[in-house]
Protein backbone atom coordinates (compact mmCIF):
# COMPACT_ATOMS: atom_id res chain seq x y z
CA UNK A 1 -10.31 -38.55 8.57
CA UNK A 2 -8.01 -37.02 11.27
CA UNK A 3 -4.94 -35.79 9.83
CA UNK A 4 -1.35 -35.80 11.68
CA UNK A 5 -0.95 -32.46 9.80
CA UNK A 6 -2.51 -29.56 8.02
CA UNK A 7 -1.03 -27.08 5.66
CA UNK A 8 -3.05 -24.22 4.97
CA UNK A 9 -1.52 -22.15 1.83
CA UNK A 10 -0.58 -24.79 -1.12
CA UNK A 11 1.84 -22.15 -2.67
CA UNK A 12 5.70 -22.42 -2.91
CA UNK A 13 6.10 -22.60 1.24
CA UNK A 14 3.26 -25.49 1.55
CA UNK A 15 4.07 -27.70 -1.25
CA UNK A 16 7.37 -27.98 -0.61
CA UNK A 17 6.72 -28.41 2.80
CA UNK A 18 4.30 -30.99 2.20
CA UNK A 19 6.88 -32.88 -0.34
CA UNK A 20 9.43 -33.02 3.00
CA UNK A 21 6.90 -34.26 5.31
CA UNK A 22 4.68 -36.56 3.71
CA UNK A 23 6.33 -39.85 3.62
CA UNK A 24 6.31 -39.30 7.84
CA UNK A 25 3.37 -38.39 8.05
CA UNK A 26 -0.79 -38.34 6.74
CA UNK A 27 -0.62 -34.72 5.40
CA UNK A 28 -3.66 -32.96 4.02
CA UNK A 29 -2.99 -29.27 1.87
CA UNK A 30 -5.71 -26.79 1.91
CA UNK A 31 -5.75 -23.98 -0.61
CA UNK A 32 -7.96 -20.92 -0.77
CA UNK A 33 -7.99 -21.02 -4.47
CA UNK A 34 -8.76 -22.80 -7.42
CA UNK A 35 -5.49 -23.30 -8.42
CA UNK A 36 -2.18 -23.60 -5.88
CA UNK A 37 -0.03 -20.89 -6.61
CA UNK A 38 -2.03 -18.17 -7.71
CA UNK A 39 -0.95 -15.08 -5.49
CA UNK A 40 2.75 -14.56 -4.95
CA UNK A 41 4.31 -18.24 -6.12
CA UNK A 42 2.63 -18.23 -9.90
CA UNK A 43 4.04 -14.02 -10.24
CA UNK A 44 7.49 -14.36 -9.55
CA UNK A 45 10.37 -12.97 -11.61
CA UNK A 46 12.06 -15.98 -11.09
CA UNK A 47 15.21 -16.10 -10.46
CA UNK A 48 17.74 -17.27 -8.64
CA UNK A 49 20.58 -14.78 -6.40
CA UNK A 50 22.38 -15.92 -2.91
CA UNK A 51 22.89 -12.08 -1.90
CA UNK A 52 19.21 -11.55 -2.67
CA UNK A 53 16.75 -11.09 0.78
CA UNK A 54 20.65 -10.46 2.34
CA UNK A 55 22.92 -11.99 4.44
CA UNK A 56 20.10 -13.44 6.90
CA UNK A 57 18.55 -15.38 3.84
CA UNK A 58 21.51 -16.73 2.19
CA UNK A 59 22.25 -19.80 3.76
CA UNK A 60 18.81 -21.01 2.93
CA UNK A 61 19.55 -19.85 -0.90
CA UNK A 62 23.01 -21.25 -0.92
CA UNK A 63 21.89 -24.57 0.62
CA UNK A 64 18.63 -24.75 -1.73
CA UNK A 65 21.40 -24.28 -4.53
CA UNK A 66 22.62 -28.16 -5.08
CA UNK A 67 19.10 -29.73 -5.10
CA UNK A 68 17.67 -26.78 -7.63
CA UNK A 69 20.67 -27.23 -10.00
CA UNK A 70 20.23 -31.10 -9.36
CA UNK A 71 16.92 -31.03 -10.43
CA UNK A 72 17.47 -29.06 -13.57
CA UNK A 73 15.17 -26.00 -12.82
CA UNK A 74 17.88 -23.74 -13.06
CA UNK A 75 19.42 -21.81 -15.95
CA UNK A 76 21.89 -19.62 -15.83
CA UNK A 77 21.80 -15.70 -15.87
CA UNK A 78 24.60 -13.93 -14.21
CA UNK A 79 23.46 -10.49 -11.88
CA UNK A 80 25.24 -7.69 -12.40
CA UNK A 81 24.57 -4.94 -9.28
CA UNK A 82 25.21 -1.37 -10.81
CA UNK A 83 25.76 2.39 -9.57
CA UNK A 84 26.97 5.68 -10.37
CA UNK A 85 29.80 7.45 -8.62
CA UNK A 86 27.90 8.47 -5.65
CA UNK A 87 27.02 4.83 -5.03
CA UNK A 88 30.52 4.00 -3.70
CA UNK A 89 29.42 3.47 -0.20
CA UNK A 90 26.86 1.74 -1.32
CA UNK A 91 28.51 -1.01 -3.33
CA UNK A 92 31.60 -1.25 -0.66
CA UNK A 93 28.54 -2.17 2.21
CA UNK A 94 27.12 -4.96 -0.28
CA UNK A 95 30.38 -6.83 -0.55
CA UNK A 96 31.30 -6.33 3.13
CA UNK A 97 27.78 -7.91 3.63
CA UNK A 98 29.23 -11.02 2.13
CA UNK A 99 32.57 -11.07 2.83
CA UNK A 100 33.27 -14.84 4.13
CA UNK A 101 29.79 -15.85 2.84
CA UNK A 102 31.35 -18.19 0.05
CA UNK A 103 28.96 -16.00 -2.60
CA UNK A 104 31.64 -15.17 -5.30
CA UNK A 105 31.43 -11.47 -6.11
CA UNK A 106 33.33 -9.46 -8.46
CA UNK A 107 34.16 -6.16 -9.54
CA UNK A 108 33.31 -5.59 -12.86
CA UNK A 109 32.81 -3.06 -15.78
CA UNK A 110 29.33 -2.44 -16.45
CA UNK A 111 29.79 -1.20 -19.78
CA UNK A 112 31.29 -4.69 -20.76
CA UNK A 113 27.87 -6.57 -19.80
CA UNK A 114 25.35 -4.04 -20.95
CA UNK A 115 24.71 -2.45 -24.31
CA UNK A 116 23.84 0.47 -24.31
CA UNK A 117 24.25 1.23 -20.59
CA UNK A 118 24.49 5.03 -19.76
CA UNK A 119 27.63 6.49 -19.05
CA UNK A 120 26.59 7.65 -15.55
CA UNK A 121 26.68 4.51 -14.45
CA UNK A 122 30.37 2.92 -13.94
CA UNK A 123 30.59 0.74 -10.85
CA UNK A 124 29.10 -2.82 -11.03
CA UNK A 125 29.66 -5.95 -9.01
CA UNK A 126 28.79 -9.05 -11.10
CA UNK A 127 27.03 -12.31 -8.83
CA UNK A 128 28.15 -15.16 -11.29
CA UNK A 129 26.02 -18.18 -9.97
CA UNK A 130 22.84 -16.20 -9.84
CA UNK A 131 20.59 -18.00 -12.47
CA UNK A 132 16.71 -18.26 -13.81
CA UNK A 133 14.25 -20.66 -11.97
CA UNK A 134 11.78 -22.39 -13.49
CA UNK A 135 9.02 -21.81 -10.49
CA UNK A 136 6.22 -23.44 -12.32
CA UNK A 137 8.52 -26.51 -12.93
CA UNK A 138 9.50 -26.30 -9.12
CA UNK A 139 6.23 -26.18 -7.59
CA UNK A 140 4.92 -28.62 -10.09
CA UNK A 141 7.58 -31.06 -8.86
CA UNK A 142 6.60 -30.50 -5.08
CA UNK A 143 3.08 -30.62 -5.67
CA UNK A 144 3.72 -34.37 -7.27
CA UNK A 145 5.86 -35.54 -4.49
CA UNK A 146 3.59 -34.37 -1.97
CA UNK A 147 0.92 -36.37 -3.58
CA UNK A 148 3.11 -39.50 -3.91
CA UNK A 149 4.48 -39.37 -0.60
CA UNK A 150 0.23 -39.60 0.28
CA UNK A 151 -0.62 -36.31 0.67
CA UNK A 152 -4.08 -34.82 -0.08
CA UNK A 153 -4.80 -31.65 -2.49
CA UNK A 154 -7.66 -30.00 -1.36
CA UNK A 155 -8.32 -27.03 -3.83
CA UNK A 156 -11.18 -24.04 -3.45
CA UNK A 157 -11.21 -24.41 0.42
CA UNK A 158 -10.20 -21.05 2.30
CA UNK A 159 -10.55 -21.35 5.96
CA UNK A 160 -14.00 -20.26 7.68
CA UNK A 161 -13.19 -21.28 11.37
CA UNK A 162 -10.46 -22.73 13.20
CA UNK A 163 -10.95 -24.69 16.61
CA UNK A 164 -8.73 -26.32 19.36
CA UNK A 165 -10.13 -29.69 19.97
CA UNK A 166 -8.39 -31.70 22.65
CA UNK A 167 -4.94 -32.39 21.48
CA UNK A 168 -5.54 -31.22 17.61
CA UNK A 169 -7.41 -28.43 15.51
CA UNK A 170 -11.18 -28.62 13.64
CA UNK A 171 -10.27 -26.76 10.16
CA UNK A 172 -13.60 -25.74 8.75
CA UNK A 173 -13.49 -24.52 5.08
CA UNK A 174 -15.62 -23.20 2.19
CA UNK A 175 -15.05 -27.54 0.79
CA UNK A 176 -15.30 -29.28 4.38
CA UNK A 177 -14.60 -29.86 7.22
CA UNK A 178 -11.15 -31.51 8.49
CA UNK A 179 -9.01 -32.76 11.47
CA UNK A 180 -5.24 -32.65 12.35
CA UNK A 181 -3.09 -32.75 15.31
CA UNK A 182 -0.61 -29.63 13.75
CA UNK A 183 -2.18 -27.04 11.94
CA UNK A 184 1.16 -25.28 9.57
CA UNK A 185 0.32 -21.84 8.55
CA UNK A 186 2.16 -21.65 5.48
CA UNK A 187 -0.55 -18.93 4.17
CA UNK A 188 1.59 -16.08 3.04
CA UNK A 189 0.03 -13.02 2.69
CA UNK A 190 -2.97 -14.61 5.03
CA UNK A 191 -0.47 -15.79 7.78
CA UNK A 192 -1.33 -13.41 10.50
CA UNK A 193 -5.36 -13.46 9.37
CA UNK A 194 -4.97 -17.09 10.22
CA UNK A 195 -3.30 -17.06 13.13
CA UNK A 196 -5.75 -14.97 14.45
CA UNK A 197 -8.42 -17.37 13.45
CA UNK A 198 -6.92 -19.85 15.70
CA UNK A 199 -6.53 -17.37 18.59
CA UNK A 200 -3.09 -17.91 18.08
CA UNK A 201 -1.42 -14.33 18.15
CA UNK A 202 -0.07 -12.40 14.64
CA UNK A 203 3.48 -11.94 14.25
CA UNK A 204 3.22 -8.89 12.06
CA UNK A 205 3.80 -10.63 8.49
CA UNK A 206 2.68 -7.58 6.26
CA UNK A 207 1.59 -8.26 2.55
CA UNK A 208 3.50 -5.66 -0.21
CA UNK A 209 2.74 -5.60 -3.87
CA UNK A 210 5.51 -5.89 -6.57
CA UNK A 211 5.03 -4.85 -9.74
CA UNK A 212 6.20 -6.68 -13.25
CA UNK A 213 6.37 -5.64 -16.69
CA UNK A 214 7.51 -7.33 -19.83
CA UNK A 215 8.51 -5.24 -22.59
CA UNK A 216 9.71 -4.76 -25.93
CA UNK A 217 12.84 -2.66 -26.57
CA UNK A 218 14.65 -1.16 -29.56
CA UNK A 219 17.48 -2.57 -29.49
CA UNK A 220 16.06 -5.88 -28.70
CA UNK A 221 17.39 -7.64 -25.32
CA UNK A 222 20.56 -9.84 -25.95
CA UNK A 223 20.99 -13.14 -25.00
CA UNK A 224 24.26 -12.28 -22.95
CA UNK A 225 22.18 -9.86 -20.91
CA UNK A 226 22.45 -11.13 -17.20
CA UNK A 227 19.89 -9.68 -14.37
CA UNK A 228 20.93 -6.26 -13.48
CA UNK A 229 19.74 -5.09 -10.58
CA UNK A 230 20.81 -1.28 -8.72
CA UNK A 231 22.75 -0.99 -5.60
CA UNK A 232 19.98 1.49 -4.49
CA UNK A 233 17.20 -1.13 -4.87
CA UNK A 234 15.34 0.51 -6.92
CA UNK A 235 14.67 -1.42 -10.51
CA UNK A 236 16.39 -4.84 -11.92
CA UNK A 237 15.65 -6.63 -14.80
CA UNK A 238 16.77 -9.17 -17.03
CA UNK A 239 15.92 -10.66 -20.56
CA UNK A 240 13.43 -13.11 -21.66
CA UNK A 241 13.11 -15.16 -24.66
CA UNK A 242 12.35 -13.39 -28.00
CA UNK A 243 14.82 -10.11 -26.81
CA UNK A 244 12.07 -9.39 -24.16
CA UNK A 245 12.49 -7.68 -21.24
CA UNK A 246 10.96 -8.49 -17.64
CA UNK A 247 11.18 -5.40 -15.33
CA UNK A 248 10.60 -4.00 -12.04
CA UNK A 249 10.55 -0.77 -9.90
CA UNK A 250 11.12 -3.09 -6.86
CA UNK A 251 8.36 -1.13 -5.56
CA UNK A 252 7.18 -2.30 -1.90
CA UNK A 253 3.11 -1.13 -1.64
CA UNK A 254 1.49 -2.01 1.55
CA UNK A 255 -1.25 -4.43 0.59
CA UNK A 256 -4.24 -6.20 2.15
CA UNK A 257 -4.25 -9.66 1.09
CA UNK A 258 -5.95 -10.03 -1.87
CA UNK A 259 -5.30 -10.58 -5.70
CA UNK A 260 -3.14 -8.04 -6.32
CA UNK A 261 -3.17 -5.76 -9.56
CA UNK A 262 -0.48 -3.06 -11.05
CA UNK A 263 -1.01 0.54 -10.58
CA UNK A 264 -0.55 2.68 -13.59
CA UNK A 265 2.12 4.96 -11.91
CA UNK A 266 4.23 1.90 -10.67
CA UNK A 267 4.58 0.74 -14.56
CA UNK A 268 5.39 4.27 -15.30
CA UNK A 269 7.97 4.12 -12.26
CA UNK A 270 9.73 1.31 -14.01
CA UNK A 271 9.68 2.78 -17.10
CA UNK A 272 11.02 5.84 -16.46
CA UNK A 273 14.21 4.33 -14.29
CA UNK A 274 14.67 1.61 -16.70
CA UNK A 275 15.35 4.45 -19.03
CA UNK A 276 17.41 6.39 -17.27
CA UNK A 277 19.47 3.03 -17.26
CA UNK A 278 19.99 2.17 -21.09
CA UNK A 279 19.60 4.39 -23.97
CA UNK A 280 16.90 1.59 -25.51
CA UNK A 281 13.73 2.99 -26.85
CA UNK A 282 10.83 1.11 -24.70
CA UNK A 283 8.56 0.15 -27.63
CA UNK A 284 5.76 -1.74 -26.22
CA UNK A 285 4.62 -2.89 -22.75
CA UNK A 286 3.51 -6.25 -23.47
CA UNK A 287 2.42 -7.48 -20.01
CA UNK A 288 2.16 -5.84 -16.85
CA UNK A 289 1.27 -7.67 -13.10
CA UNK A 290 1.85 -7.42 -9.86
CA UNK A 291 2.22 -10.20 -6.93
CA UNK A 292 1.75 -10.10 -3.09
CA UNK A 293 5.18 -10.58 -1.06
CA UNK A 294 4.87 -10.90 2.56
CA UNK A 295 7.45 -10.25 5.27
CA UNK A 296 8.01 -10.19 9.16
CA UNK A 297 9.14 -7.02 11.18
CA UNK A 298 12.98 -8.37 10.95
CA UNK A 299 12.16 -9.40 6.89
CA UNK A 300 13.64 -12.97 7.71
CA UNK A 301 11.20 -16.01 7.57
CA UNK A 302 9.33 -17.14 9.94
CA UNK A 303 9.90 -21.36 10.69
CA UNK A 304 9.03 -23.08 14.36
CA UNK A 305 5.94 -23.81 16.97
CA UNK A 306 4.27 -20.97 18.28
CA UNK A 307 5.45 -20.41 21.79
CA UNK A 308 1.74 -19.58 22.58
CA UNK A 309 -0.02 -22.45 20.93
CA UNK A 310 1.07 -25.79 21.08
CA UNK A 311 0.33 -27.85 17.42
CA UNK A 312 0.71 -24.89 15.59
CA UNK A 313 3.35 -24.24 13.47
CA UNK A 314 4.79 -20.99 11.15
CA UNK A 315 5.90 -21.45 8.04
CA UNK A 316 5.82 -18.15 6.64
CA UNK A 317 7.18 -14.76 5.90
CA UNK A 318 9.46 -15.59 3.05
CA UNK A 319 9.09 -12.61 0.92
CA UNK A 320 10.21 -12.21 -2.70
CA UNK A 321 13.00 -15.19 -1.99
CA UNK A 322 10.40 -18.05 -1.02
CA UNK A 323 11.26 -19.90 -3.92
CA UNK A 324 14.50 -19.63 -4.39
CA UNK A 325 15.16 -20.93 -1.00
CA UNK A 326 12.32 -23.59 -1.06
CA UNK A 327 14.52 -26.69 -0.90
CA UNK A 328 16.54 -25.83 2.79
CA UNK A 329 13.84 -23.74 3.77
CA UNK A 330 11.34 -27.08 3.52
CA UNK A 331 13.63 -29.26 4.91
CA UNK A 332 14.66 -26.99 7.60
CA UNK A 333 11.24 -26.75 8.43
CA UNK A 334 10.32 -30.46 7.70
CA UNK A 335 12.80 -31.07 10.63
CA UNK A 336 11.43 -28.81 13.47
CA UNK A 337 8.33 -29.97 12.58
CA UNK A 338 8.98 -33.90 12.78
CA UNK A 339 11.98 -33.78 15.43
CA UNK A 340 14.17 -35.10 13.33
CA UNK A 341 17.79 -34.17 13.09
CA UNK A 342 18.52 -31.70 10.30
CA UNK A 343 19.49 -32.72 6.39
CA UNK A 344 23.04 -32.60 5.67
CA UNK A 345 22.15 -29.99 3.36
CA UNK A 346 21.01 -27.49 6.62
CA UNK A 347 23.05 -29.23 9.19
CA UNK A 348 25.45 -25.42 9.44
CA UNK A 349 21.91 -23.49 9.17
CA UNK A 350 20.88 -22.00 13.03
CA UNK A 351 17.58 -22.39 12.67
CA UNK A 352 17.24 -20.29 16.32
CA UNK A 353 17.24 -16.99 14.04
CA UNK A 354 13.95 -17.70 12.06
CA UNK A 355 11.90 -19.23 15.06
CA UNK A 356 8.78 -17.23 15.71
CA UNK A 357 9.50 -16.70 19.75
CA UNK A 358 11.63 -14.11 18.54
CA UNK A 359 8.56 -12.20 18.32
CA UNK A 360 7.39 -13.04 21.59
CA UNK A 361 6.55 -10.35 23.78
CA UNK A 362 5.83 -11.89 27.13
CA UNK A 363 8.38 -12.46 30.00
């Protein structure tokens, strides 16, 4: 069967995309893996910020806001950005970032949020509407409208060739052999490895590794605990249920693409800044992961034809905020794709500053 369209990655970025598309067009969804999910989508921290990825990325999150909170997978959390004194600078540049955005931000007294909070550190900026995410929930829900709108799952099938026949691609894989007039590359970490399978040329999307641990703490995490995060980029974390805690380094490892593992030292990383945070005793480390995130050169996504290839199409680059802005980002994409006009919901979005001819180097 000839397909109008193939989407090769069945993660966060291909389901939804799939979900958008399907009831326009005969959609089939080819994933590497025995599961979809199971690199970067299935290892998120999950949740939910509009200044997270920055200013370029927000309107995506902000638009992706109404359908996530309409669908019930969010929950909410509260971020709370925090420095010391010689962070001034730092927190005045993150609210001029968003000045005029419409992303309420607040000055705020750490101390008031966080128990137990050192006494070095006394600025903080609190992001109200930033919440949790169920992503399983999310890509669950995709995944079933993409198979009711007709699309087809095809699981344990990475890519072994790619071909331009006539007006369409040949997509042979490790569980057949398939057919489709545009071939999406919606592969994450494996977006420029498949681009370069269809002599299509790379874009630069680099694969980093992010590190996660959950842990138990003495105090025990409150309930009232919202995400905090550091105006230097270096750690957040925020509570689970049972007092947990789930916490990063926000360490960014250049990565092949692969299935990524923790590194001892990068636990130990998070550790150690997580206690120079709060005066709680670290008392176990439950769980410990790591997930790929993959960005372009400029870190914004990556949504549009290739200039050098007609029928195929980039959907890629989304980083650690794929999910959170999966709804605009699909129909954004959903609309470039098809021609049709954009989804009220986008319709103030300039879609011009994620197209991939940006990266074009020819005349």
């Amino acid at each position: 069967m000839r397909y109008d369209v193939a989407i090769v990655g069945a993660g966060m970025a291909g389901a939804s995309l799939a979900a958008a598309i399907a009831p326009h067009a005969s959609v089939v969804l080819l994933e590497a893996e025995d599961l979809p999910g199971f690199h970067a989508t299935g290892r998120s921290a999950a949740f939910w910020s509009e200044t997270y990825g920055g200013p370029g990325v927000q309107p995506l999150t902000t638009a992706s806001g109404a359908a996530l909170h309409g669908g019930g997978f969010l929950q909410a959390l509260g971020s709370l950005h925090i420095g010391r004194a010689a962070d001034h600078a730092a927190i005045d540049a993150f609210l001029a970032e968003f000045d005029g955005s419409g992303v309420a931000l607040e000055r705020v007294d750490p101390h008031a949020l966080v128990p137990g909070l050192r006494p070095e550190w006394t600025l903080g900026v609190l992001e109200q509407s930033s919440t949790y995410i169920d992503v399983a929930a999310l890509h669950g829900h995709y995944l079933k409208a993409a198979r009711k709108g007709g699309a087809r799952l095809v699981l344990s099938a990475p890519l072994v060739g790619v071909t331009r026949s006539g007006d369409g691609w040949s997509l042979e894989t490790a569980n057949g052999t398939f057919a489709a007039t545009v071939l999406v590359n919606a592969a994450g970490a494996w977006a420029d490895p498949v681009a370069r399978m269809a002599g299509v040329a790379p874009i630069g999307i680099t694969a980093y590794r992010r590190t996660m641990v959950q842990l138990a703490t003495d105090p025990p995490a409150p309930e009232t605990l919202p995400h905090v995060v550091g105006i230097g980029g270096d750690f957040y974390f925020k509570p689970e249920a049972g007092g947990k805690i789930w916490l990063s380094p926000h360490d960014e490892t250049e990565s092949a693409p692969g299935d990524a593992q923790p590194e001892e030292i990068d636990v130990a990383t998070a550790i150690d800044r997580f206690e120079r945070v709060v005066d709680w005793r670290v008392t176990k480390v439950e769980r410990r992961w790591a997930g790929l995130r993959s960005f372009a050169p400029d870190r914004l996504p990556v949504f549009g034809f290739a200039p050098d290839a007609p029928g195929f199409f980039w959907c890629a680059g989304q980083g650690g905020f794929g999910i959170q802005t999966a709804p605009a980002a699909a129909a954004l994409a959903a609309s470039l794709l098809l021609g049709h006009a954009p989804d009220a919901s986008i319709a103030g979005i300039d879609a011009s500053c994620y197209a991939p001819k940006r990266f074009a180097t020819g005349p």
